[in-house]
PDB file of N, CA and C in Angstrom:
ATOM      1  N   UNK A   1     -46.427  58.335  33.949  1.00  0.00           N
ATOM      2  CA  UNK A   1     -45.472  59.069  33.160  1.00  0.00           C
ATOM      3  C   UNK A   1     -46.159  59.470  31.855  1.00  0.00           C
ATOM      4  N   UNK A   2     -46.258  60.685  31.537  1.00  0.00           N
ATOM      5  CA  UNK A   2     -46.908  61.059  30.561  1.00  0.00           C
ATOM      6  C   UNK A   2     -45.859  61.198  29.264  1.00  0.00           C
ATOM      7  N   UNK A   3     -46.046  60.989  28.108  1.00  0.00           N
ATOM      8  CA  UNK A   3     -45.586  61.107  27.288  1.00  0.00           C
ATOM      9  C   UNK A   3     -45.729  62.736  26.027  1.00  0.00           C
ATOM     10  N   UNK A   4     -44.914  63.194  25.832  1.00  0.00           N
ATOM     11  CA  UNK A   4     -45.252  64.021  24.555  1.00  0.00           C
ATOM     12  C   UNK A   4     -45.193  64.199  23.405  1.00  0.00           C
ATOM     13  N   UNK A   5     -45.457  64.285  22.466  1.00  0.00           N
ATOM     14  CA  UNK A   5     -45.388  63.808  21.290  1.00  0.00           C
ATOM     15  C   UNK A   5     -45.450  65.403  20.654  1.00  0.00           C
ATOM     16  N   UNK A   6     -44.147  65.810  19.831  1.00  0.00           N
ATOM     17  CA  UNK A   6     -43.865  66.984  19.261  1.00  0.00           C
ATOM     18  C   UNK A   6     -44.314  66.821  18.204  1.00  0.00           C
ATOM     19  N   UNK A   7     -45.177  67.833  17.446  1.00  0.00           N
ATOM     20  CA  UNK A   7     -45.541  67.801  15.553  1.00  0.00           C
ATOM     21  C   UNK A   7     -44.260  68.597  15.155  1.00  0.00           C
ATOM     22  N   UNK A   8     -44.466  67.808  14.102  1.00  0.00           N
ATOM     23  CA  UNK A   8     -43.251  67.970  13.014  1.00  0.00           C
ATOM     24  C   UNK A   8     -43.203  68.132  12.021  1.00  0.00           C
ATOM     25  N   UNK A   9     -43.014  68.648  11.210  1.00  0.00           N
ATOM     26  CA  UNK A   9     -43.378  68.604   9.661  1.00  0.00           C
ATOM     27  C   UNK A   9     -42.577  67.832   8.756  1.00  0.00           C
ATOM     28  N   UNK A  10     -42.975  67.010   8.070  1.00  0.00           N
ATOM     29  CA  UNK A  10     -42.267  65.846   7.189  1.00  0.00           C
ATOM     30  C   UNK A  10     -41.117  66.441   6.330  1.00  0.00           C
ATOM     31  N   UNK A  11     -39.807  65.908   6.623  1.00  0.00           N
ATOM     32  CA  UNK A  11     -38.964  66.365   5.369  1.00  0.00           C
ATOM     33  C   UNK A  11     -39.187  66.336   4.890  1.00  0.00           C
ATOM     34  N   UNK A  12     -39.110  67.458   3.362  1.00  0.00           N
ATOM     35  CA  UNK A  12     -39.104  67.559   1.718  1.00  0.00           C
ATOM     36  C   UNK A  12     -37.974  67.526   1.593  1.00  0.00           C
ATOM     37  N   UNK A  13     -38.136  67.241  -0.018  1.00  0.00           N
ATOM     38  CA  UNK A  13     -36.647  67.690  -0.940  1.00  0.00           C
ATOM     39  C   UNK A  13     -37.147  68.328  -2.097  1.00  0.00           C
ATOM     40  N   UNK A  14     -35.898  69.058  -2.615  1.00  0.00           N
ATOM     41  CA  UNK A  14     -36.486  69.466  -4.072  1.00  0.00           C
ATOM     42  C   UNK A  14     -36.448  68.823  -5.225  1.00  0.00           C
ATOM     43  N   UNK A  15     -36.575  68.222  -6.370  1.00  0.00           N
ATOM     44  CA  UNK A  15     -36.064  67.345  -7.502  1.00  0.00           C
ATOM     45  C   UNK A  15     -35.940  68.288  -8.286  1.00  0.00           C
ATOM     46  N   UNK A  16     -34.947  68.200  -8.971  1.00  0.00           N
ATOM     47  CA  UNK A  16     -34.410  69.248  -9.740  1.00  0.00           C
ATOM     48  C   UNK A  16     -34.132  68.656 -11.395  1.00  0.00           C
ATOM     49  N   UNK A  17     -35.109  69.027 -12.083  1.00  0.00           N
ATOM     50  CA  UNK A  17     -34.964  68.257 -13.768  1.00  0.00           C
ATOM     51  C   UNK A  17     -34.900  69.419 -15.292  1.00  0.00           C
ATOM     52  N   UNK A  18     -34.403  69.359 -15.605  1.00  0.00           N
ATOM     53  CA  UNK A  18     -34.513  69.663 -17.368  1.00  0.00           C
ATOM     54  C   UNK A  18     -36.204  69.304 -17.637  1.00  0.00           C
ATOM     55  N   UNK A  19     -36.996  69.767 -18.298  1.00  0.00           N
ATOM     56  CA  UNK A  19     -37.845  70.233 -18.827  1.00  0.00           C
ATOM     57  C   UNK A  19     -38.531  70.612 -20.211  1.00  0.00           C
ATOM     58  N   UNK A  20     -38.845  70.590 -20.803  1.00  0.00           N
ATOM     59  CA  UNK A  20     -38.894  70.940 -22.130  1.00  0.00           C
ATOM     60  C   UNK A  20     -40.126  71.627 -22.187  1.00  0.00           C
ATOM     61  N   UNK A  21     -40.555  72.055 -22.903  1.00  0.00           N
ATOM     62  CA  UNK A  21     -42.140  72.979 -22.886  1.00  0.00           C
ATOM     63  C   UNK A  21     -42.878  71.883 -23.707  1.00  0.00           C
ATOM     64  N   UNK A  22     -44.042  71.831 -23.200  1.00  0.00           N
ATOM     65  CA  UNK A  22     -45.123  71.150 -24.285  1.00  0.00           C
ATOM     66  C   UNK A  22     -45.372  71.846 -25.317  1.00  0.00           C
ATOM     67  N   UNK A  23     -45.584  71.305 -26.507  1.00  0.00           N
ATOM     68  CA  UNK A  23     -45.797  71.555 -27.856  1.00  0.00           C
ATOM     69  C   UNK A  23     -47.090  71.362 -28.305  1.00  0.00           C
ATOM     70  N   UNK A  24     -47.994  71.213 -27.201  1.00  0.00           N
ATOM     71  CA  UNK A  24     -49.404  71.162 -27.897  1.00  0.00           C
ATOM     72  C   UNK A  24     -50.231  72.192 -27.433  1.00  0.00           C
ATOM     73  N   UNK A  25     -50.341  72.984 -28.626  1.00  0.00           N
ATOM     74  CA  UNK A  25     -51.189  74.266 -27.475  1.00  0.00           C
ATOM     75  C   UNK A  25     -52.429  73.654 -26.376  1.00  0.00           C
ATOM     76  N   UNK A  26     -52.483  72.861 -26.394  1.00  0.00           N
ATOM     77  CA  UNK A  26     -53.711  72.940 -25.119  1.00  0.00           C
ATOM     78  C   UNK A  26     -53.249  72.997 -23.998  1.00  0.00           C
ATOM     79  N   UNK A  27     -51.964  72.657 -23.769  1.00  0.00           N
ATOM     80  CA  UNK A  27     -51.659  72.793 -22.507  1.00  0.00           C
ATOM     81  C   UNK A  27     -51.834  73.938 -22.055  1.00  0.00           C
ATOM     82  N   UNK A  28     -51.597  75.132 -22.863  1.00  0.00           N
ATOM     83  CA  UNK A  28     -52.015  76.465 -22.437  1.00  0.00           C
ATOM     84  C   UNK A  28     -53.029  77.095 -22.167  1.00  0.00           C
ATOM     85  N   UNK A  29     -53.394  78.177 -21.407  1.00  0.00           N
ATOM     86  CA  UNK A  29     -54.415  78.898 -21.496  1.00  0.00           C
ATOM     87  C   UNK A  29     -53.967  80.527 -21.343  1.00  0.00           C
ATOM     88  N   UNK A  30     -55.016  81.071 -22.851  1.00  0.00           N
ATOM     89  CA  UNK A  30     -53.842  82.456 -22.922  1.00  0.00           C
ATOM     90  C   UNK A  30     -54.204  83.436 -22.149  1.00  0.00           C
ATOM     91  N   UNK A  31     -53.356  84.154 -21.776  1.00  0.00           N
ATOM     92  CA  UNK A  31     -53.969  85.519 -20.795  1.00  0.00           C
ATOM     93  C   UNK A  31     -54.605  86.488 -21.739  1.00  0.00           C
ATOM     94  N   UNK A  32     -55.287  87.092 -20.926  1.00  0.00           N
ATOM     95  CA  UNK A  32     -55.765  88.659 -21.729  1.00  0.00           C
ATOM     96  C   UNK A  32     -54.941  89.036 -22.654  1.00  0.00           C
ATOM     97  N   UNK A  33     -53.864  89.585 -22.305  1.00  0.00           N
ATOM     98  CA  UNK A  33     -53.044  90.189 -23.028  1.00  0.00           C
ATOM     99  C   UNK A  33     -52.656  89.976 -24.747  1.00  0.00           C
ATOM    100  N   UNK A  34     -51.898  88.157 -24.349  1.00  0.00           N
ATOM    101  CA  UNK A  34     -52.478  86.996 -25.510  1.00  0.00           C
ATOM    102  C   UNK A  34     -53.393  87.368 -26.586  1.00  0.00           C
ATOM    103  N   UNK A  35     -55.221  87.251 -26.123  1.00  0.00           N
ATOM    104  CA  UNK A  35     -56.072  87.740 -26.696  1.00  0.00           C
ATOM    105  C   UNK A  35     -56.250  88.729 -27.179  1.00  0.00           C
ATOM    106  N   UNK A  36     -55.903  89.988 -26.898  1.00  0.00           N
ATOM    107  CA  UNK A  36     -56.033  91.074 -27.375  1.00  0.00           C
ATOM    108  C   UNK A  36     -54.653  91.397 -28.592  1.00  0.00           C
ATOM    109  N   UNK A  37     -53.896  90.957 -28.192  1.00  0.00           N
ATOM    110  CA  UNK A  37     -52.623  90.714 -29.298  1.00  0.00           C
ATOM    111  C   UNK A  37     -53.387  89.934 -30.446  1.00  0.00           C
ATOM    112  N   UNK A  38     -53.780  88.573 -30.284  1.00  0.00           N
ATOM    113  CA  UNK A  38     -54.793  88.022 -31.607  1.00  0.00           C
ATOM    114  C   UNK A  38     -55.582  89.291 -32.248  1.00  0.00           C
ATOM    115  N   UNK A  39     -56.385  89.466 -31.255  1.00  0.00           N
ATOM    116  CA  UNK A  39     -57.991  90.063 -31.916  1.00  0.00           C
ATOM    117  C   UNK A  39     -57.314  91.710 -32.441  1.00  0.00           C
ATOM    118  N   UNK A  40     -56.406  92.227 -32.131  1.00  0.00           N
ATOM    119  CA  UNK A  40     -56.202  93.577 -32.629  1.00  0.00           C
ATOM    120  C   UNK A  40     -54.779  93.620 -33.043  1.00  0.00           C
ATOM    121  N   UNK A  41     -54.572  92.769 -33.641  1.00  0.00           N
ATOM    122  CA  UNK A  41     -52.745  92.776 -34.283  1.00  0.00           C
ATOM    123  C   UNK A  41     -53.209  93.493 -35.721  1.00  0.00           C
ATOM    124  N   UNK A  42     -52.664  93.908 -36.008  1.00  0.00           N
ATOM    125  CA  UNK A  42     -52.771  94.914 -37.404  1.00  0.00           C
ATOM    126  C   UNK A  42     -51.937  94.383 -38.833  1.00  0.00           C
ATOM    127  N   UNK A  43     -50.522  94.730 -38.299  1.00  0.00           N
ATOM    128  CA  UNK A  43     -49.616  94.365 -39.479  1.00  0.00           C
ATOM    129  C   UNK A  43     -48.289  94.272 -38.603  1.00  0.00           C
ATOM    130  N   UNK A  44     -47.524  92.950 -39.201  1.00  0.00           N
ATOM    131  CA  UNK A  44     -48.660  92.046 -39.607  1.00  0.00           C
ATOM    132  C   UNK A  44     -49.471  90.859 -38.236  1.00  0.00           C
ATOM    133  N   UNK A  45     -50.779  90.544 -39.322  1.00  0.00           N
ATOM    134  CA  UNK A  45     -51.448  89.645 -38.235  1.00  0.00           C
ATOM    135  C   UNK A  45     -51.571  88.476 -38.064  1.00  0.00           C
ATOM    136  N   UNK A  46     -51.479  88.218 -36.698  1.00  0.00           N
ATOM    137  CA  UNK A  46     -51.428  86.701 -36.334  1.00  0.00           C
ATOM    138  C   UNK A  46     -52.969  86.044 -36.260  1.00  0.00           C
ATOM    139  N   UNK A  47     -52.917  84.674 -36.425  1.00  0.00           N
ATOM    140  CA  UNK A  47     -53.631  83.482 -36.622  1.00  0.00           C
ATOM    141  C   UNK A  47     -53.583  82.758 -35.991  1.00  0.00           C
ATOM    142  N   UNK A  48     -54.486  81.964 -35.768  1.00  0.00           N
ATOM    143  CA  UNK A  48     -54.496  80.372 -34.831  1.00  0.00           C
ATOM    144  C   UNK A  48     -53.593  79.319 -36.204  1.00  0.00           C
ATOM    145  N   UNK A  49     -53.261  79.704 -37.016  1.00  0.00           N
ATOM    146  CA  UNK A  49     -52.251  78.531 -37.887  1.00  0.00           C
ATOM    147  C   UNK A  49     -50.958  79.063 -37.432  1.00  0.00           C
ATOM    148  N   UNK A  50     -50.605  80.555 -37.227  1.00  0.00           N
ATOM    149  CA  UNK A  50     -49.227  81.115 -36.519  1.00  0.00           C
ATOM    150  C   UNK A  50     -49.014  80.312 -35.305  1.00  0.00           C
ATOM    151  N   UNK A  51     -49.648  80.561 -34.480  1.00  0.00           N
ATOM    152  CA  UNK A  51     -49.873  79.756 -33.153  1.00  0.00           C
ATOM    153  C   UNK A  51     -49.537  78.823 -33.317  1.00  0.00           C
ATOM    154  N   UNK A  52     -50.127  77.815 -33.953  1.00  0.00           N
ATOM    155  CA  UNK A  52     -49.929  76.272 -33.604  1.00  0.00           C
ATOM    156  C   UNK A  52     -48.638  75.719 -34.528  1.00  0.00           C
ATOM    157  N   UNK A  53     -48.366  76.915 -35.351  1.00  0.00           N
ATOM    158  CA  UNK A  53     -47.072  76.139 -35.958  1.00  0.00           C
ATOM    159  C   UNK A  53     -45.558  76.624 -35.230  1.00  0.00           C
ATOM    160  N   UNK A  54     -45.703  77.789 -34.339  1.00  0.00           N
ATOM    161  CA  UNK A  54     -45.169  78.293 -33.026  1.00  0.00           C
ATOM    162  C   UNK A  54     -44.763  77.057 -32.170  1.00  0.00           C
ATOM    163  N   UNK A  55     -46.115  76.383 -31.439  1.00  0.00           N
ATOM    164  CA  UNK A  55     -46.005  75.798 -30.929  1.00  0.00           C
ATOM    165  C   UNK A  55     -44.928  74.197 -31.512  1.00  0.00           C
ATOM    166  N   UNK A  56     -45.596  73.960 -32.659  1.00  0.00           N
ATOM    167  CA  UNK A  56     -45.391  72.503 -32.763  1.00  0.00           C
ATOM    168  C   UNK A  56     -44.204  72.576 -33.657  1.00  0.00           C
ATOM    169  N   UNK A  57     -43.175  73.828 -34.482  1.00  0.00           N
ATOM    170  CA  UNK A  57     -42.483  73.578 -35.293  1.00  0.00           C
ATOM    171  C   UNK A  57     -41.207  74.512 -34.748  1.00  0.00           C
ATOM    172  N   UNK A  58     -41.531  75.222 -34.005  1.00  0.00           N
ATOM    173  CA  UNK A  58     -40.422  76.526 -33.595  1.00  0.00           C
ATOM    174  C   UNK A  58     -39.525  76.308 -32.586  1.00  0.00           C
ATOM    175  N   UNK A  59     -38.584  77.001 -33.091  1.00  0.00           N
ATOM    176  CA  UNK A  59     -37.304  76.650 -31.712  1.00  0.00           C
ATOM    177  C   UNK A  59     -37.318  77.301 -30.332  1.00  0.00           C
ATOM    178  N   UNK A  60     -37.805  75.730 -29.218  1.00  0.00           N
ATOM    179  CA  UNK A  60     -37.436  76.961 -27.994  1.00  0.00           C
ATOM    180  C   UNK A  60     -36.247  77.613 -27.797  1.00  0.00           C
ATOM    181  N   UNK A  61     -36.884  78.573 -27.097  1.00  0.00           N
ATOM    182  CA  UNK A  61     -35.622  79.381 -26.664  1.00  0.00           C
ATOM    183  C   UNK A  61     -35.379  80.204 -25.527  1.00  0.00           C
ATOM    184  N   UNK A  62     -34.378  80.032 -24.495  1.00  0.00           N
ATOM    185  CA  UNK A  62     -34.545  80.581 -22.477  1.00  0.00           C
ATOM    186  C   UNK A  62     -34.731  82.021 -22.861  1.00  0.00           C
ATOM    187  N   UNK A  63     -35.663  82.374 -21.838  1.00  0.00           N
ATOM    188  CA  UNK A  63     -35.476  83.838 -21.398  1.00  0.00           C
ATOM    189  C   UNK A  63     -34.536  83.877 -20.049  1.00  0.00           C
ATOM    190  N   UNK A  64     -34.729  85.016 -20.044  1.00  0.00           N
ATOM    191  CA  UNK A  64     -33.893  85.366 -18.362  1.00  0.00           C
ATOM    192  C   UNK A  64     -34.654  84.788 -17.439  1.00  0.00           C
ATOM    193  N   UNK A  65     -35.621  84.404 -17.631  1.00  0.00           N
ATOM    194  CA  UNK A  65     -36.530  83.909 -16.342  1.00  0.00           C
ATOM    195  C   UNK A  65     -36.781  82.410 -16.375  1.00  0.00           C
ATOM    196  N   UNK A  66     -36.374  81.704 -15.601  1.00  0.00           N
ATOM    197  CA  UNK A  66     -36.283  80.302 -15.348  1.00  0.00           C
ATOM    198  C   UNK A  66     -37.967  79.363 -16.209  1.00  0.00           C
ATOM    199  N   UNK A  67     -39.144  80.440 -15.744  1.00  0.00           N
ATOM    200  CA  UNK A  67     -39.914  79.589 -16.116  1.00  0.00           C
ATOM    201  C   UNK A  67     -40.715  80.077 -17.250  1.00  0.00           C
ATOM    202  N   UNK A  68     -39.799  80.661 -17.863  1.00  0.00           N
ATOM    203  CA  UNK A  68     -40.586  81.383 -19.304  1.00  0.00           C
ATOM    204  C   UNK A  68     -39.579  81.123 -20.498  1.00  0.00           C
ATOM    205  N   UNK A  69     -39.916  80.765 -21.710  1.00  0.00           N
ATOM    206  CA  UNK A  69     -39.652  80.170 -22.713  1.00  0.00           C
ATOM    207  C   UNK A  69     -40.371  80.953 -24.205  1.00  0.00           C
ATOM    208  N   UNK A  70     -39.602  81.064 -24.865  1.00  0.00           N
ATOM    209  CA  UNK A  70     -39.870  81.382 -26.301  1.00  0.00           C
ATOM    210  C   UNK A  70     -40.138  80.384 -27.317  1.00  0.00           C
ATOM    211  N   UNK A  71     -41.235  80.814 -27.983  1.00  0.00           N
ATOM    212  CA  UNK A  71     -41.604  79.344 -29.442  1.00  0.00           C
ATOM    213  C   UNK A  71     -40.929  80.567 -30.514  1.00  0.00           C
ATOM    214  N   UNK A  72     -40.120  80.222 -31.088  1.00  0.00           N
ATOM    215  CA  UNK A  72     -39.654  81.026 -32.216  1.00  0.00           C
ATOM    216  C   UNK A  72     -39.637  80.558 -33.744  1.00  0.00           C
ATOM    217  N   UNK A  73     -40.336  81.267 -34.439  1.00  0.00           N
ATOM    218  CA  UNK A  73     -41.152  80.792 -35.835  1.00  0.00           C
ATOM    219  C   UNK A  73     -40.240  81.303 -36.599  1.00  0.00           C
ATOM    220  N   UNK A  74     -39.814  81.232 -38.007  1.00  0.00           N
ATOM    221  CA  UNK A  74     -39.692  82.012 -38.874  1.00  0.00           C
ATOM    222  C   UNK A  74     -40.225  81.663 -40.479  1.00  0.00           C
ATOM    223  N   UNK A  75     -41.583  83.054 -40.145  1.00  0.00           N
ATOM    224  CA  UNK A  75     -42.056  82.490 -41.068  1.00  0.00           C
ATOM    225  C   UNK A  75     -42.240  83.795 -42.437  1.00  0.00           C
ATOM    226  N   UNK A  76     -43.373  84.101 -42.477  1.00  0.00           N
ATOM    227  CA  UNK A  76     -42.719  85.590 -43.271  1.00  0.00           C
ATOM    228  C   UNK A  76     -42.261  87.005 -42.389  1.00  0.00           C
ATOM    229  N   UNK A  77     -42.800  86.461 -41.003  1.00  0.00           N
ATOM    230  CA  UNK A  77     -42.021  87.089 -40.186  1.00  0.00           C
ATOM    231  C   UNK A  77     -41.511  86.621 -39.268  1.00  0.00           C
ATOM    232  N   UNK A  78     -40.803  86.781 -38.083  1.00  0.00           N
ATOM    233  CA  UNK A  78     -39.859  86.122 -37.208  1.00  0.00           C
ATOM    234  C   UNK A  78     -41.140  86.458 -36.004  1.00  0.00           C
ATOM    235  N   UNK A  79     -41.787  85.233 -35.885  1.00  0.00           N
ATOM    236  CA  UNK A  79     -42.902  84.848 -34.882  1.00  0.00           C
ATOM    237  C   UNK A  79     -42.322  84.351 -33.660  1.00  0.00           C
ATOM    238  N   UNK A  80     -42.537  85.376 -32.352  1.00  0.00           N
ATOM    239  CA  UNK A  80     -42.583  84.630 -30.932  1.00  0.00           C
ATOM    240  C   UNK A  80     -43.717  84.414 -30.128  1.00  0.00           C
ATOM    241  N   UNK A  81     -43.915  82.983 -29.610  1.00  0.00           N
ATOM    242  CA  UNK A  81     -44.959  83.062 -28.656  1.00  0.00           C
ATOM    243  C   UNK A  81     -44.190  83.222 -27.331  1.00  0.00           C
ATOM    244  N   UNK A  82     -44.567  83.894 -26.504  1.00  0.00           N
ATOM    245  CA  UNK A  82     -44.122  83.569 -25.204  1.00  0.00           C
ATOM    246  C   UNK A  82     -44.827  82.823 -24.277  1.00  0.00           C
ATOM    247  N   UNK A  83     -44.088  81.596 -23.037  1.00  0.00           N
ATOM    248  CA  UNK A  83     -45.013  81.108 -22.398  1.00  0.00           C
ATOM    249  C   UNK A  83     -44.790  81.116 -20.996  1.00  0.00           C
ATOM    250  N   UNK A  84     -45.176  80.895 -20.095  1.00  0.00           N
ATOM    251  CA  UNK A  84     -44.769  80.616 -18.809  1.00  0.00           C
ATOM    252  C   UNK A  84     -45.289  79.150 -18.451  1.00  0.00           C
ATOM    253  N   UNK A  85     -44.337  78.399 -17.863  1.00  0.00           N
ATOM    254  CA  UNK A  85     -45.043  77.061 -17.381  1.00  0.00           C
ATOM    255  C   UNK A  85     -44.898  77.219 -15.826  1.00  0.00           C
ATOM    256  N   UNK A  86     -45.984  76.852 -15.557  1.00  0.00           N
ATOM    257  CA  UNK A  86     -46.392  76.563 -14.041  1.00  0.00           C
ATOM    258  C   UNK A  86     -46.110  74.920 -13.470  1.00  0.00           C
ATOM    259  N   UNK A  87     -45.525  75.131 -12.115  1.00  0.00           N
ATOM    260  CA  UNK A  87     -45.429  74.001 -11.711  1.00  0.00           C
ATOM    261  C   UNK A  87     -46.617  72.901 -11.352  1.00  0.00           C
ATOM    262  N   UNK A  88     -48.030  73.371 -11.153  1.00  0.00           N
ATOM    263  CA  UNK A  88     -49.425  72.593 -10.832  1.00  0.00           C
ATOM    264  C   UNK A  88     -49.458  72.036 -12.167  1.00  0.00           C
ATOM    265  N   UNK A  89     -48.880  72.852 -13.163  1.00  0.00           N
ATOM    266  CA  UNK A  89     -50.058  72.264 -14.602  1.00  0.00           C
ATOM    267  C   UNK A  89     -49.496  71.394 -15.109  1.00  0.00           C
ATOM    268  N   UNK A  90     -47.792  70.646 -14.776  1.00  0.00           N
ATOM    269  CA  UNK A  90     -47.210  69.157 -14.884  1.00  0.00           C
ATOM    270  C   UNK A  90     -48.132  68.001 -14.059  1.00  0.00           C
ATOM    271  N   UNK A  91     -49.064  68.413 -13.056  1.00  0.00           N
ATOM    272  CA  UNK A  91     -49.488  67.420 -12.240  1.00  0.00           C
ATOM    273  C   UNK A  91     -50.719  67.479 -12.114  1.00  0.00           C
ATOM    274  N   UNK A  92     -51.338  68.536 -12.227  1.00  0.00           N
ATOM    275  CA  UNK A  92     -52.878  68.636 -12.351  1.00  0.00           C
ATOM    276  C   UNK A  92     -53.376  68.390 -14.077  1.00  0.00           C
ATOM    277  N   UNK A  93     -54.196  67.825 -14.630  1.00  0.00           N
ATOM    278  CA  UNK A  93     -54.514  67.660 -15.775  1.00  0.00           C
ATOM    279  C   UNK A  93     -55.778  68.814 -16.051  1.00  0.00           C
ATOM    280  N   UNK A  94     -56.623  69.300 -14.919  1.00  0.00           N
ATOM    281  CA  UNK A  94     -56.957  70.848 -14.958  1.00  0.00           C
ATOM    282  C   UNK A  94     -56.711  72.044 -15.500  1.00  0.00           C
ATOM    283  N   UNK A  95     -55.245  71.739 -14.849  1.00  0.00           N
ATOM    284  CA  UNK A  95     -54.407  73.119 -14.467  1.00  0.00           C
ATOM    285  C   UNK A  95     -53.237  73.555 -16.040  1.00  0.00           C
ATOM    286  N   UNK A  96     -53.457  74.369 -16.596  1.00  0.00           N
ATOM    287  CA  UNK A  96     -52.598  75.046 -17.995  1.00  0.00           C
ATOM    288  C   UNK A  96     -51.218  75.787 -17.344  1.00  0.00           C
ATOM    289  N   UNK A  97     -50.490  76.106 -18.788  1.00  0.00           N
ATOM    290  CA  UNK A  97     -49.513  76.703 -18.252  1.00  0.00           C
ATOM    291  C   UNK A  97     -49.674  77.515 -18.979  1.00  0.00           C
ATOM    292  N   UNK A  98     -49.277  79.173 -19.019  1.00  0.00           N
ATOM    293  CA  UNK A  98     -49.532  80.008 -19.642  1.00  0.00           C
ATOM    294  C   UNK A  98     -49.321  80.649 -20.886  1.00  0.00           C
ATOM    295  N   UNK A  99     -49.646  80.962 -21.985  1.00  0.00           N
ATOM    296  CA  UNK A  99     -49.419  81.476 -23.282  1.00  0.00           C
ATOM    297  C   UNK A  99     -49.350  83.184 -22.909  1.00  0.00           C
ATOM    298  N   UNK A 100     -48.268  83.821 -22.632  1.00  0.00           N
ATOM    299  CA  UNK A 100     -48.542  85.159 -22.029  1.00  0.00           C
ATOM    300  C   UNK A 100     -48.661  86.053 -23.326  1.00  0.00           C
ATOM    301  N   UNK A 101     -47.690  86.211 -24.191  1.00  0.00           N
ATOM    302  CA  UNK A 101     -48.057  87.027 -25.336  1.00  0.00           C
ATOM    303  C   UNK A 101     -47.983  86.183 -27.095  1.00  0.00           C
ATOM    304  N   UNK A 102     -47.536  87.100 -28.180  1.00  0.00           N
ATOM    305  CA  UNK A 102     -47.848  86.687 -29.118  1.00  0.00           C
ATOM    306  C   UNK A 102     -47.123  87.936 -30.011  1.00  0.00           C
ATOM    307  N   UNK A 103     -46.001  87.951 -30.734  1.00  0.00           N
ATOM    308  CA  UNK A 103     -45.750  89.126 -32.027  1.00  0.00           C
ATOM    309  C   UNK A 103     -44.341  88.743 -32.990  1.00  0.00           C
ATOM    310  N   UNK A 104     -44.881  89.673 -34.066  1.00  0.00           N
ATOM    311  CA  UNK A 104     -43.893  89.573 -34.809  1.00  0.00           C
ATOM    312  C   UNK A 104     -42.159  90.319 -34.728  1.00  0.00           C
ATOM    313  N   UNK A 105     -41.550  89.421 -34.189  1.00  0.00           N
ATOM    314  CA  UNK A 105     -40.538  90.265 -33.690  1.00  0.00           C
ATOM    315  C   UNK A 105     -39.552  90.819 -34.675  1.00  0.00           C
ATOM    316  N   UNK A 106     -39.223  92.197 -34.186  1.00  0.00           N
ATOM    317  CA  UNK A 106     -38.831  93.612 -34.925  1.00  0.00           C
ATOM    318  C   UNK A 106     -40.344  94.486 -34.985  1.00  0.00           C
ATOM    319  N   UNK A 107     -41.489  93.746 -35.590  1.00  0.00           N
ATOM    320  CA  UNK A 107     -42.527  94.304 -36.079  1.00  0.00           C
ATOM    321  C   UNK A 107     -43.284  95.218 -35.500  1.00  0.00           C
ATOM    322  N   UNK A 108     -42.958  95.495 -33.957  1.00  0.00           N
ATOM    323  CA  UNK A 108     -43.446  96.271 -33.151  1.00  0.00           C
ATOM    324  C   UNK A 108     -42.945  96.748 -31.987  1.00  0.00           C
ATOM    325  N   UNK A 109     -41.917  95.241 -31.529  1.00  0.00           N
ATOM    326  CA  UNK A 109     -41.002  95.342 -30.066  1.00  0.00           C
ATOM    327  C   UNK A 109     -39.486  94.853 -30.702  1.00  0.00           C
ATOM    328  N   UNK A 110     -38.696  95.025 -29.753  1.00  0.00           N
ATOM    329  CA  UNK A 110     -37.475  94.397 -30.012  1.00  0.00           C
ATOM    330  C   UNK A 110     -36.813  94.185 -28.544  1.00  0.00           C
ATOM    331  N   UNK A 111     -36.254  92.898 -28.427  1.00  0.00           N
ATOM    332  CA  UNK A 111     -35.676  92.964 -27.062  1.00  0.00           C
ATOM    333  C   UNK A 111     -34.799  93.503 -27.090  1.00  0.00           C
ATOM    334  N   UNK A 112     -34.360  94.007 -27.807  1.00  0.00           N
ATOM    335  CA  UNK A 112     -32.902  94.688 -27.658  1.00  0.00           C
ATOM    336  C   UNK A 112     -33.271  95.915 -27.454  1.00  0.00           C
ATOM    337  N   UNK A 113     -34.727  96.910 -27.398  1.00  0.00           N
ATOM    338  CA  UNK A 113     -34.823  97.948 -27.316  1.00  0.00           C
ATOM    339  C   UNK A 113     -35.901  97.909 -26.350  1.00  0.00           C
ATOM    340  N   UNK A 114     -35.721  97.254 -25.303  1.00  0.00           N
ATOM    341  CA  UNK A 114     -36.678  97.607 -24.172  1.00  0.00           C
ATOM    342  C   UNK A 114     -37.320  96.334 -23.113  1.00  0.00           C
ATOM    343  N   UNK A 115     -37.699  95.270 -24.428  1.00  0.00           N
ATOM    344  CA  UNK A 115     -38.428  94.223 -23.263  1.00  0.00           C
ATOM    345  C   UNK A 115     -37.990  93.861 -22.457  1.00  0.00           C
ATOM    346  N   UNK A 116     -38.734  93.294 -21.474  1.00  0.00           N
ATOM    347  CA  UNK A 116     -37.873  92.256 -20.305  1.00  0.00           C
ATOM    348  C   UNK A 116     -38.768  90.963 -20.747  1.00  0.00           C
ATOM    349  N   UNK A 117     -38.163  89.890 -20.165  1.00  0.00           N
ATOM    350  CA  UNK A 117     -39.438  88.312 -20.413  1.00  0.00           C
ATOM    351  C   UNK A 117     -38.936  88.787 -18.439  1.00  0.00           C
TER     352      UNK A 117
END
């Protein structure tokens, strides 16, 4: 009597938690975009002291998109970083979550006149 043995794939589940964004820029790594916002911001211009006081002093705040988050500064101008967190970069110590842009808001964009996150 021969036996068969069906493959199967192991139940998952999902865990479903609240979150908070890390506050230390290293977790990030910035995209192009990011960079070129630093290196060619005009007026007014941002800094690696904007940045990190973004990060470590500013209020998050939801976008429409589940995994993107606002650092909101106010400093002589109303500073947003935007970020995206990735699900690898909670578990890989490798792996970053993203710093996508960088501006002074009114100063150039306004969500009320166009952006999407």
């Amino acid at each position: 009597m021969s036996s068969e043995h069906q493959a199967t794939e192991d139940a998952t589940y999902s865990l479903s938690t609240s979150i908070t964004p890390p506050r230390e820029p290293s977790a990030y790594r910035i995209t192009d975009h990011f960079r070129y916002r630093m290196n060619h911001r005009q007026n007014p211009s941002v800094d690696g002291d904007i940045i990190r006081r973004c990060f470590k002093h500013g209020r998050i705040k939801n976008t429409s998109q589940a995994d993107r988050f606002i650092f909101e500064l106010d400093a002589e101008h109303q500073w947003w970083v935007i970020v995206e967190l990735r699900d690898v970069a909670f578990f890989q110590e490798a792996e970053k979550h993203r710093a996508l842009t960088v501006f002074a808001k009114g100063a150039d964009h306004d969500l009320d006149e166009g952006w999407s996150l």
